[in-house]
N, C-alpha and C. Protein backbone atom coordinates (compact mmCIF):
# COMPACT_ATOMS: atom_id res chain seq x y z
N UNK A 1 0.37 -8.27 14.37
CA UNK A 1 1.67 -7.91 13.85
C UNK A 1 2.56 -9.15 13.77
N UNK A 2 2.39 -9.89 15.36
CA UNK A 2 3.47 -11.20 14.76
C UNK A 2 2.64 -12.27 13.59
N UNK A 3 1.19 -12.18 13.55
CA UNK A 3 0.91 -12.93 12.10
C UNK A 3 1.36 -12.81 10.95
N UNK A 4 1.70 -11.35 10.69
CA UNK A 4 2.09 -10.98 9.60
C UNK A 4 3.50 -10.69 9.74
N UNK A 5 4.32 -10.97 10.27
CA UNK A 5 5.92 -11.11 10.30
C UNK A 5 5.77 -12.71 9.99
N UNK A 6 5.42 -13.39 10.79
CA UNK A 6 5.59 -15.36 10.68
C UNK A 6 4.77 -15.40 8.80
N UNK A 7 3.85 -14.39 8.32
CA UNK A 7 3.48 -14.71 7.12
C UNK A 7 4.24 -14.12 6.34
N UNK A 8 4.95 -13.51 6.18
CA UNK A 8 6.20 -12.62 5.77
C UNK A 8 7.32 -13.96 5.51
N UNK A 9 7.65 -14.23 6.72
CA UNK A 9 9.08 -14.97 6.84
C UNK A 9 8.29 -16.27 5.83
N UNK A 10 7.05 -17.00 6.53
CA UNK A 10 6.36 -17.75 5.86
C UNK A 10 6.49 -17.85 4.03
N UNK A 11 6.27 -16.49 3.60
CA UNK A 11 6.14 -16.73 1.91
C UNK A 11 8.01 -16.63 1.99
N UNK A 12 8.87 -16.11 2.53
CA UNK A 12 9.68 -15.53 2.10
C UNK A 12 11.01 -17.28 1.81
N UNK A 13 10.31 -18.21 3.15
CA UNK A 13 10.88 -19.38 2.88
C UNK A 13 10.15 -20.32 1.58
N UNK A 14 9.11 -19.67 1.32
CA UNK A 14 8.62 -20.71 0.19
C UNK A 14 9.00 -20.08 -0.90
N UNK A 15 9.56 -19.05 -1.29
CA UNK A 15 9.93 -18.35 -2.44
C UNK A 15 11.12 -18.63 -2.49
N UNK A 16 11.67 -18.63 -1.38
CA UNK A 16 13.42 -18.96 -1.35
C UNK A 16 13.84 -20.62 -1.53
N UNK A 17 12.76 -21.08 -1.45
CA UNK A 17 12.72 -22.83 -1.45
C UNK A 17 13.53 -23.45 -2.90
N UNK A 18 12.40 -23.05 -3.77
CA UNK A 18 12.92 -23.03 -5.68
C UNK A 18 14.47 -22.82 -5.80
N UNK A 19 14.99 -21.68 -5.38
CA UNK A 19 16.37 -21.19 -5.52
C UNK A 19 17.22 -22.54 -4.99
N UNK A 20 17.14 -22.42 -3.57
CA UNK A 20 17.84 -23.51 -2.80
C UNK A 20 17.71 -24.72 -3.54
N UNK A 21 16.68 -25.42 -4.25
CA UNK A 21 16.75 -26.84 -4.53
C UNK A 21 17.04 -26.31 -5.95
N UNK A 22 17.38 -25.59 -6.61
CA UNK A 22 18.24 -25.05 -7.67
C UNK A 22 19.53 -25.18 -7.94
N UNK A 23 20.31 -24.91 -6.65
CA UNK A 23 21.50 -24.51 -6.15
C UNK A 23 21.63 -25.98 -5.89
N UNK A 24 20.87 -26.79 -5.54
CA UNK A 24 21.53 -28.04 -4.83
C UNK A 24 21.50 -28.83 -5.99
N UNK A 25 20.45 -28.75 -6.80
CA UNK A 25 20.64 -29.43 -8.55
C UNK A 25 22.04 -29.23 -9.14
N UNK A 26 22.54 -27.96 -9.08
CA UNK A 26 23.69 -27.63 -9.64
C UNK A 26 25.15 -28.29 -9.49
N UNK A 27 24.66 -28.43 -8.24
CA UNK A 27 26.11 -28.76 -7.10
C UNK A 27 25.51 -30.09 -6.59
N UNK A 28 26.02 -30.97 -7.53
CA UNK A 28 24.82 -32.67 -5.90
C UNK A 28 26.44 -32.87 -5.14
N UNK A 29 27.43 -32.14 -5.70
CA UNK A 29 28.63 -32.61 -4.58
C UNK A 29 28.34 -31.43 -3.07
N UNK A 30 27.36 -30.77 -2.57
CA UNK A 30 27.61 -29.84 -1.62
C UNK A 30 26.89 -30.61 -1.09
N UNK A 31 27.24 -30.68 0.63
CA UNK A 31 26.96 -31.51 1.23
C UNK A 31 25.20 -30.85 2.27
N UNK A 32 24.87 -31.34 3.04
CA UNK A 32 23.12 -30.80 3.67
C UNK A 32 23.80 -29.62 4.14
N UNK A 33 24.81 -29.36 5.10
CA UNK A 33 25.26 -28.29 5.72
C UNK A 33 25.50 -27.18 4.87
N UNK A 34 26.18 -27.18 3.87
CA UNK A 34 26.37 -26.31 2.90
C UNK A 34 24.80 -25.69 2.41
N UNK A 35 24.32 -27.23 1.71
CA UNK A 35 23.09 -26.01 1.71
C UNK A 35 21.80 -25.01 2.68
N UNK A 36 22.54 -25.77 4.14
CA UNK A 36 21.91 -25.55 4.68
C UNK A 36 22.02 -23.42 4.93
N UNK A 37 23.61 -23.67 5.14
CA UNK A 37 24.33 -22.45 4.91
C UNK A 37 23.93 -21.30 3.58
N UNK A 38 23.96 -22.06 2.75
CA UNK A 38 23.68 -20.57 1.56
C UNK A 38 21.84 -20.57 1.55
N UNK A 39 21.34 -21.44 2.12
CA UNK A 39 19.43 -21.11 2.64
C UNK A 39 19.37 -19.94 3.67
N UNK A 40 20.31 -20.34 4.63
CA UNK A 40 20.03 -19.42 5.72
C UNK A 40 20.65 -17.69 5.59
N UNK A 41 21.63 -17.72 4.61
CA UNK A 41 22.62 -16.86 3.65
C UNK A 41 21.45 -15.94 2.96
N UNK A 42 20.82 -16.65 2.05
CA UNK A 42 19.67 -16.42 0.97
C UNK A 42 19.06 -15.46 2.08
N UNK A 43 17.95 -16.24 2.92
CA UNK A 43 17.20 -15.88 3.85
C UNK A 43 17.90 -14.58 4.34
N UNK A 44 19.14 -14.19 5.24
CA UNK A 44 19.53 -13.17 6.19
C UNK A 44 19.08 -12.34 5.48
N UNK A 45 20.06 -12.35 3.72
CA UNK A 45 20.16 -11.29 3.12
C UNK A 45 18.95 -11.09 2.49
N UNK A 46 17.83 -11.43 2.45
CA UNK A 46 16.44 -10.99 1.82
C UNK A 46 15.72 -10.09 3.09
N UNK A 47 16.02 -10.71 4.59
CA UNK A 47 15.52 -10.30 5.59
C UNK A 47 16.08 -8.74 5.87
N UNK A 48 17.29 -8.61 5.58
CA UNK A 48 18.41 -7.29 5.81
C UNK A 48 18.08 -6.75 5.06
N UNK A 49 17.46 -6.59 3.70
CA UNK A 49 17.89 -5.79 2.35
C UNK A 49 16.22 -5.58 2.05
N UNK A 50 15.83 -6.83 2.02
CA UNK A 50 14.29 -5.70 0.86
C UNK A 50 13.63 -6.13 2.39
N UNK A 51 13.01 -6.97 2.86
CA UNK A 51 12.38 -6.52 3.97
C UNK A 51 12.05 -5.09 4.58
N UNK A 52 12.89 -4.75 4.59
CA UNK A 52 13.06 -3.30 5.44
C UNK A 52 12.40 -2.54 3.65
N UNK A 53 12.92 -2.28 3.20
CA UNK A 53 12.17 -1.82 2.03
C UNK A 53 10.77 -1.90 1.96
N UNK A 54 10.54 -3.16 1.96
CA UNK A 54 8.61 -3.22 2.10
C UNK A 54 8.23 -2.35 3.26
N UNK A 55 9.10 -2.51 4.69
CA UNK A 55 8.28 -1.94 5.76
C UNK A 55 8.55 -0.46 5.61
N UNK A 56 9.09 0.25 4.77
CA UNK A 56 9.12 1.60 4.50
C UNK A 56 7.87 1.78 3.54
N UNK A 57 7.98 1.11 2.48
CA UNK A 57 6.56 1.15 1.54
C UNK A 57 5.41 1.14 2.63
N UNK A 58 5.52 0.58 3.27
CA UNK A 58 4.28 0.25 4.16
C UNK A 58 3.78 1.76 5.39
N UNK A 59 5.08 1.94 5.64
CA UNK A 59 5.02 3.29 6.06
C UNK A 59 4.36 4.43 5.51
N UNK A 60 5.29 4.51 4.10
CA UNK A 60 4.18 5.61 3.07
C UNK A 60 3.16 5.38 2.72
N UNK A 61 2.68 4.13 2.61
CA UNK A 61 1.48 4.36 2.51
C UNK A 61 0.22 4.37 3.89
N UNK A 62 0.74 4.49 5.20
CA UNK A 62 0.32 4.67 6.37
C UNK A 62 0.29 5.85 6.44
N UNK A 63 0.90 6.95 5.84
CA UNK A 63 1.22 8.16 5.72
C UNK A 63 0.42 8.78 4.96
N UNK A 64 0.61 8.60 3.67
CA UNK A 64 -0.58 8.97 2.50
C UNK A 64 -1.84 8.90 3.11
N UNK A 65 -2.18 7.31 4.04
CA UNK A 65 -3.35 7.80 3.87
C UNK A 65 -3.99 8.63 5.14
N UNK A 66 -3.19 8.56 6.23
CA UNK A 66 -3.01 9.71 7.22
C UNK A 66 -3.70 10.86 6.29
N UNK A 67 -2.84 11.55 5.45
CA UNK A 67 -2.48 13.11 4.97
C UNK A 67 -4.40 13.01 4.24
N UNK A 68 -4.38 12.28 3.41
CA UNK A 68 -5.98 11.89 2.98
C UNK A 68 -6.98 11.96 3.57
N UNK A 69 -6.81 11.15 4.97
CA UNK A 69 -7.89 11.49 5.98
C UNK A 69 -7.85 12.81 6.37
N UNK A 70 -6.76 13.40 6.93
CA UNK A 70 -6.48 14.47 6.81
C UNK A 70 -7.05 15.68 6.20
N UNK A 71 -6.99 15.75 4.83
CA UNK A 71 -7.53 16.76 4.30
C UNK A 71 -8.61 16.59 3.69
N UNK A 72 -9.35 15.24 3.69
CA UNK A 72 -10.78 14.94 3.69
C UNK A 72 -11.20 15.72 4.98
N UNK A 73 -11.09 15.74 6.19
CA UNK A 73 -11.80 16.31 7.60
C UNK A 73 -11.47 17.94 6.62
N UNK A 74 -10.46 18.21 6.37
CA UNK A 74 -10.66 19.58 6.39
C UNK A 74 -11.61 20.20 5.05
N UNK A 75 -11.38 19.52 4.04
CA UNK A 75 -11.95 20.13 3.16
C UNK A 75 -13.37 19.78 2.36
N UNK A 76 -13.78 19.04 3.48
CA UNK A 76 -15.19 18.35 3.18
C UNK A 76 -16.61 19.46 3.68
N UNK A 77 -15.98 20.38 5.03
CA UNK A 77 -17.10 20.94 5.13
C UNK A 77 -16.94 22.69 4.26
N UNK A 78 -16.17 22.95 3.61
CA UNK A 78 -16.01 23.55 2.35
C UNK A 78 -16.64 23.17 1.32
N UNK A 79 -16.64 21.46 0.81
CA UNK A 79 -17.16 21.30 -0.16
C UNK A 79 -18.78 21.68 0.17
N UNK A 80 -19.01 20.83 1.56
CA UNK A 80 -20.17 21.10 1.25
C UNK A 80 -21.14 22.32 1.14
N UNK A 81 -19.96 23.20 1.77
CA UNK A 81 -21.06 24.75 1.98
C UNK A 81 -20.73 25.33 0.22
N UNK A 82 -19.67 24.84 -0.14
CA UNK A 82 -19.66 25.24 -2.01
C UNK A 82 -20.94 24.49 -2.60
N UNK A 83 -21.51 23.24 -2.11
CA UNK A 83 -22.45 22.64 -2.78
C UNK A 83 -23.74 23.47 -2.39
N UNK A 84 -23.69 23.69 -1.43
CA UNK A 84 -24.92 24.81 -1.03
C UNK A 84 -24.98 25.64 -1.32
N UNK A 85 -23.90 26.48 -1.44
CA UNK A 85 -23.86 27.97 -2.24
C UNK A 85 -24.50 28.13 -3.64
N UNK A 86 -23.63 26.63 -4.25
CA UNK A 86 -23.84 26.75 -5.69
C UNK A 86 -25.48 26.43 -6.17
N UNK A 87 -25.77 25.60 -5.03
CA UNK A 87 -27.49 24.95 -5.74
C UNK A 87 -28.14 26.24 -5.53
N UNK A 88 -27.93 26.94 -4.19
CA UNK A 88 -28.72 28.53 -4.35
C UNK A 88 -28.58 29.39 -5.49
N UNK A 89 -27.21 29.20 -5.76
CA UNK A 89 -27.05 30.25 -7.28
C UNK A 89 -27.84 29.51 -8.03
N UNK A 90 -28.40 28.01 -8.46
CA UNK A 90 -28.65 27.77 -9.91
C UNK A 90 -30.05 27.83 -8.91
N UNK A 91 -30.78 27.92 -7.99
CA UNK A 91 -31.95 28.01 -7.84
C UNK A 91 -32.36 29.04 -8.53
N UNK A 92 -32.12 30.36 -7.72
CA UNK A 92 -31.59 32.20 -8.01
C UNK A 92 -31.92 32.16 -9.51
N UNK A 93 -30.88 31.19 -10.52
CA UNK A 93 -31.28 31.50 -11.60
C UNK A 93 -32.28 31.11 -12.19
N UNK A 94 -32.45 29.86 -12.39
CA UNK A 94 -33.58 29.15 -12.46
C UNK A 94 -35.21 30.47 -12.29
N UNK A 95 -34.77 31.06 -11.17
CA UNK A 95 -36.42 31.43 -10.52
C UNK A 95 -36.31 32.80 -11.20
N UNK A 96 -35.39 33.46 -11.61
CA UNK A 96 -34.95 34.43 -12.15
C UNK A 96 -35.53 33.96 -14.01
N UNK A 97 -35.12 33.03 -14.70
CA UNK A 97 -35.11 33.18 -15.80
C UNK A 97 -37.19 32.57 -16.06
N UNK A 98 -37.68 32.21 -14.74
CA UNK A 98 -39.17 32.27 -14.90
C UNK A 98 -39.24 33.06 -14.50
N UNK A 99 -39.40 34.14 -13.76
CA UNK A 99 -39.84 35.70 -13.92
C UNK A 99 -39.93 36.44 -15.34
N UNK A 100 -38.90 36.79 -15.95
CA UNK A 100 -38.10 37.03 -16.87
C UNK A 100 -39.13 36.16 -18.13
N UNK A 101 -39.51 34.75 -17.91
CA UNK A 101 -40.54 34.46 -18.94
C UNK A 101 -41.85 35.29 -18.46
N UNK A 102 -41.93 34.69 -17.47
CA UNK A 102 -43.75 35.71 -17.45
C UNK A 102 -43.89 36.94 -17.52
N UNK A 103 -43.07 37.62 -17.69
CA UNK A 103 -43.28 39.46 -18.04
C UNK A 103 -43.40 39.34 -19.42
């Protein structure tokens, strides 16, 4: 879990990198502190706002596939007694429509 938070924060400073040396192209009068300020700015508010968004996505789909496993256990040994039922019916017929020839 902390690999994937430090790889999280990890892409989230290399994505935010471009912007920042963007911002500092724009402005060469803002001094290191300043940009140091609207990096760490950038950063809070990506960490506060969609962060938490992904870890809800991440949730539903922890969920989904819960409910999946879920109703795979239940409805698997249904299928299979439907698969058995049914090969007996097409046996049944099958052995039925050779009778039915040899008379």
């Amino acid at each position: 879990m902390k690999v994937l938070v430090l790889a999280m924060v990890l892409l989230c400073v290399c994505s935010l990198e471009g912007a920042v040396v963007m911002r500092d192209a724009e402005t060469p009068s803002s001094s290191l502190s300043d940009v140091f300020s609207q990096y760490f700015q950038t950063v809070s508010e990506y960490l506060s706002k969609q962060l938490p968004e992904k870890v809800k996505a991440e949730e539903i789909k922890t969920q989904a596939k819960a409910y999946l496993e879920q109703a795979n256990e239940q409805f698997s040994p249904i299928a299979k007694r439907l698969h058995t039922e049914f090969m007996d019916l097409l046996t049944q017929l099958v052995e039925t429509g050779k009778k039915a020839v040899q008379q």
